[in-house]
N, C-alpha and C. Protein backbone atom coordinates (compact mmCIF):
# COMPACT_ATOMS: atom_id res chain seq x y z
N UNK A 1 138.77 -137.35 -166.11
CA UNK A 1 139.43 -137.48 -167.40
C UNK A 1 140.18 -138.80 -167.49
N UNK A 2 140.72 -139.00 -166.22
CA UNK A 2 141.55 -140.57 -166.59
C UNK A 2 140.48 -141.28 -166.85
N UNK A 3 139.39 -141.81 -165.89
CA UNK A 3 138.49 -142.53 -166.28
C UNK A 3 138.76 -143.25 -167.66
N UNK A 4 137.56 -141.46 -168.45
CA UNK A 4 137.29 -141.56 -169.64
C UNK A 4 138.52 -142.21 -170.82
N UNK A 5 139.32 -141.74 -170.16
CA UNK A 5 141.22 -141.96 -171.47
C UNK A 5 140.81 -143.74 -171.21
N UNK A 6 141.11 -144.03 -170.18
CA UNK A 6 140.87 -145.76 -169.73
C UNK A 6 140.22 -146.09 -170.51
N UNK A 7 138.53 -145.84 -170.34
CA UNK A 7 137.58 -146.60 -170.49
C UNK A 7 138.01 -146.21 -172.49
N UNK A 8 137.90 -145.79 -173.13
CA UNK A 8 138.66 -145.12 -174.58
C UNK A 8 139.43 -146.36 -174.91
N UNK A 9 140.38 -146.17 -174.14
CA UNK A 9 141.33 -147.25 -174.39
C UNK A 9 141.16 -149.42 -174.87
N UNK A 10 140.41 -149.26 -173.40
CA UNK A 10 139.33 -150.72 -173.63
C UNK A 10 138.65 -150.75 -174.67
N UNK A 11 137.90 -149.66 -174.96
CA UNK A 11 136.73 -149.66 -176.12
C UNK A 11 137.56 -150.02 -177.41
N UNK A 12 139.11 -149.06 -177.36
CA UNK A 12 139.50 -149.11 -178.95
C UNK A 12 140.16 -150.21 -179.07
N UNK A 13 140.85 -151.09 -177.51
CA UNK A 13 141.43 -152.33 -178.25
C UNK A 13 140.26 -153.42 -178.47
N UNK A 14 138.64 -153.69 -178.15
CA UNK A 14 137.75 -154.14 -178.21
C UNK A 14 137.56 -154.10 -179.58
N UNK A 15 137.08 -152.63 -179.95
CA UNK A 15 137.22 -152.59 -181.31
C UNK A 15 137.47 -153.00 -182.17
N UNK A 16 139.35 -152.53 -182.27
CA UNK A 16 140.12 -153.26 -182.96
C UNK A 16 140.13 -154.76 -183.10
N UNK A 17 140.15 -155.19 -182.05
CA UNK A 17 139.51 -156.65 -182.11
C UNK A 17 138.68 -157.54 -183.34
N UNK A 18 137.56 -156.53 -183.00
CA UNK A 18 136.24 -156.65 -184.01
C UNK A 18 136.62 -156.48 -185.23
N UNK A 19 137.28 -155.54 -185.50
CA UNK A 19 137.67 -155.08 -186.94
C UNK A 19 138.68 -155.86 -187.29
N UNK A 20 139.56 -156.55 -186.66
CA UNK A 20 140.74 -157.69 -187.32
C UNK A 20 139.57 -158.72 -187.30
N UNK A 21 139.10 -159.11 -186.83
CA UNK A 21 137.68 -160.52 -187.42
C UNK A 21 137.05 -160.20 -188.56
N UNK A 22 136.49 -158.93 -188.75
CA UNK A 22 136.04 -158.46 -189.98
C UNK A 22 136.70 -158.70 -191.45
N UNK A 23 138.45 -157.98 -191.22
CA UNK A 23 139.05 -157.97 -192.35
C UNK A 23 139.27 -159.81 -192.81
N UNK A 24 139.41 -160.39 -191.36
CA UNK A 24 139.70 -161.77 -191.77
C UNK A 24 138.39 -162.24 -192.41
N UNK A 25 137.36 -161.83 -192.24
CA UNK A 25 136.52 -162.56 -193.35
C UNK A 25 135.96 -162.03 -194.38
N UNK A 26 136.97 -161.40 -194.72
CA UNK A 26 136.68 -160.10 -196.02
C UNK A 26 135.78 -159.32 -195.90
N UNK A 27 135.46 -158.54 -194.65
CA UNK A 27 134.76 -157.14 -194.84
C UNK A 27 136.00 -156.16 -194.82
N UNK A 28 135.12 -155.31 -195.50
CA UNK A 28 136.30 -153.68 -195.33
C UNK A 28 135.62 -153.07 -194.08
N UNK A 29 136.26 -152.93 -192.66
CA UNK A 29 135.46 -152.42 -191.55
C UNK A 29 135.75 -150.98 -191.80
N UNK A 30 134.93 -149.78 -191.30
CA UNK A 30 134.39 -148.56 -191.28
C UNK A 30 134.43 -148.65 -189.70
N UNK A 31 135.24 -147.32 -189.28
CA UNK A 31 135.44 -146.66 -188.04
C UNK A 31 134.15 -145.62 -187.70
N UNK A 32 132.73 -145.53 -189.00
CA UNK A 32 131.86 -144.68 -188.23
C UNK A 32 131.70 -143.36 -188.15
N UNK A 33 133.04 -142.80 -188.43
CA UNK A 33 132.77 -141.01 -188.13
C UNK A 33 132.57 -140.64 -189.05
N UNK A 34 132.52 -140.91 -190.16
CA UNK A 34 131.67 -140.36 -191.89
C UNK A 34 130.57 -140.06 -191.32
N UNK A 35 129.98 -141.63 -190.96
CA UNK A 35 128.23 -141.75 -190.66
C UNK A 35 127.94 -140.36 -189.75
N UNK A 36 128.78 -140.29 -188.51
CA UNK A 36 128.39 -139.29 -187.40
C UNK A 36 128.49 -137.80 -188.35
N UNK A 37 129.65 -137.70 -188.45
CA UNK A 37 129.98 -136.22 -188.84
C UNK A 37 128.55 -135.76 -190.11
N UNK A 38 128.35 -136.85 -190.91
CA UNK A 38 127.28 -136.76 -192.21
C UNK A 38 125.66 -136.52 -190.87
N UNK A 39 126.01 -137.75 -190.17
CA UNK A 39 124.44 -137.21 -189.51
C UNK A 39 124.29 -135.61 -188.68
N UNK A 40 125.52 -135.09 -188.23
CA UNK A 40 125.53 -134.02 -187.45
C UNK A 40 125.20 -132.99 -188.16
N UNK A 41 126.10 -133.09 -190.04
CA UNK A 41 125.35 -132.07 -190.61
C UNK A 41 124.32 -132.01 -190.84
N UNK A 42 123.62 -132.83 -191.02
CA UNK A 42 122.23 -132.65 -191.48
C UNK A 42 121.79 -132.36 -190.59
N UNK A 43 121.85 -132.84 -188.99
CA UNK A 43 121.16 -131.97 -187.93
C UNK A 43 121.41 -130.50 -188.45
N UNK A 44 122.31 -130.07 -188.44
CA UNK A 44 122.47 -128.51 -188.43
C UNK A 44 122.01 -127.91 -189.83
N UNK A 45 121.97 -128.47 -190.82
CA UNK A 45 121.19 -128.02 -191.59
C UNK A 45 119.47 -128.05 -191.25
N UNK A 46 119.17 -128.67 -190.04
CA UNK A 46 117.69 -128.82 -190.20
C UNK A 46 117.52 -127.93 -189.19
N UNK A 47 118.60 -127.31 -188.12
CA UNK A 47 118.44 -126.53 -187.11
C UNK A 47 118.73 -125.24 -187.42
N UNK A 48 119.73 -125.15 -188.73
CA UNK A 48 120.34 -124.08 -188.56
C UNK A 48 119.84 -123.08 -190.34
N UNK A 49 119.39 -123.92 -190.83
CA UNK A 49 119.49 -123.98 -192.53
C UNK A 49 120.32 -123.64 -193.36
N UNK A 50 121.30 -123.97 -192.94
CA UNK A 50 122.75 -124.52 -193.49
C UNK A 50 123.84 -125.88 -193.11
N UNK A 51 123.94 -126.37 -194.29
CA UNK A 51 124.85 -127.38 -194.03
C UNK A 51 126.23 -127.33 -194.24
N UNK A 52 126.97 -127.88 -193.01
CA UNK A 52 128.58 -127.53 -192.85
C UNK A 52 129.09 -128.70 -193.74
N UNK A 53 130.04 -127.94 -194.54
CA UNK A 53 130.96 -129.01 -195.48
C UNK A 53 131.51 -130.06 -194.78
N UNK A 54 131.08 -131.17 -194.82
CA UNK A 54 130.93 -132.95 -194.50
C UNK A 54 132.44 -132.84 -194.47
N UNK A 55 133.29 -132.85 -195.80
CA UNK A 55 134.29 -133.59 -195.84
C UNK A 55 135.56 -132.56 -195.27
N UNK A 56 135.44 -131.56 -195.22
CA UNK A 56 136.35 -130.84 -194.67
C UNK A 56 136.20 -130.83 -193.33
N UNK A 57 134.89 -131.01 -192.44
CA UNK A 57 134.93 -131.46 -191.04
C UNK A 57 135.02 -132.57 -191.00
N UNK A 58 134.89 -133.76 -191.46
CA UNK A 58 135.83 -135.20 -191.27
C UNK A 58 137.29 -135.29 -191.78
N UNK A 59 138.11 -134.70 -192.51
CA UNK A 59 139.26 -134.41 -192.51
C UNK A 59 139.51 -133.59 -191.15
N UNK A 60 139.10 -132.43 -190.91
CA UNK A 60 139.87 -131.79 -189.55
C UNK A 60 140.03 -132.75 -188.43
N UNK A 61 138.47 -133.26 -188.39
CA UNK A 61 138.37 -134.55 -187.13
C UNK A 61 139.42 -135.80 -186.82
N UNK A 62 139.79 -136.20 -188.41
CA UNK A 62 140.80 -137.35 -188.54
C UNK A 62 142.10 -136.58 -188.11
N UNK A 63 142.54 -135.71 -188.85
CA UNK A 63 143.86 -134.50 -188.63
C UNK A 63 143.87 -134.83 -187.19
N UNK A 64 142.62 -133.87 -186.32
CA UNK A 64 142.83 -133.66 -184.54
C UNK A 64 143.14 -135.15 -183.71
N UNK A 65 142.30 -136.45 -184.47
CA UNK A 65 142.90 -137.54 -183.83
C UNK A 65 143.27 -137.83 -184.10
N UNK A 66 144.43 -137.96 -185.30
CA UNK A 66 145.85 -138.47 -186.00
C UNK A 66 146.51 -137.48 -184.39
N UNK A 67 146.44 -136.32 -184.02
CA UNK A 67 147.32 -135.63 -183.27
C UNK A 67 147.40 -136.51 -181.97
N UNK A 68 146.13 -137.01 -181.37
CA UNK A 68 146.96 -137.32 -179.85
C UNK A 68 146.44 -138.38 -179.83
């Protein structure tokens, strides 16, 4: 688990990095988990034949990592 927290850590100040270059040349950068959470439902709608409400599982997701 430390590892992973570490290696997390590198990735998000890398990131962030990327994304302050972005805003400086006028992009609006996107963190991505729309895209994921939108592609996961549709997996499960194609596995399950139902699709889980998108925006209320990317709100919970943001909520749980607003928490720690």
């Amino acid at each position: 688990l430390g590892i992973i927290h570490h290696s997390r850590k590198r990735f998000n100040r890398a990131a962030e990095s990327f994304l302050g270059w972005a805003r400086q040349h006028g992009a609006t950068p996107r963190d991505g988990l729309g895209m994921l959470v939108e592609q996961a439902a549709e997996a499960f709608r194609i596995w399950r034949g139902v699709r889980p409400p998108s925006p209320q599982v990317l709100a919970e997701l943001r909520a749980l990592m607003a928490a720690h």
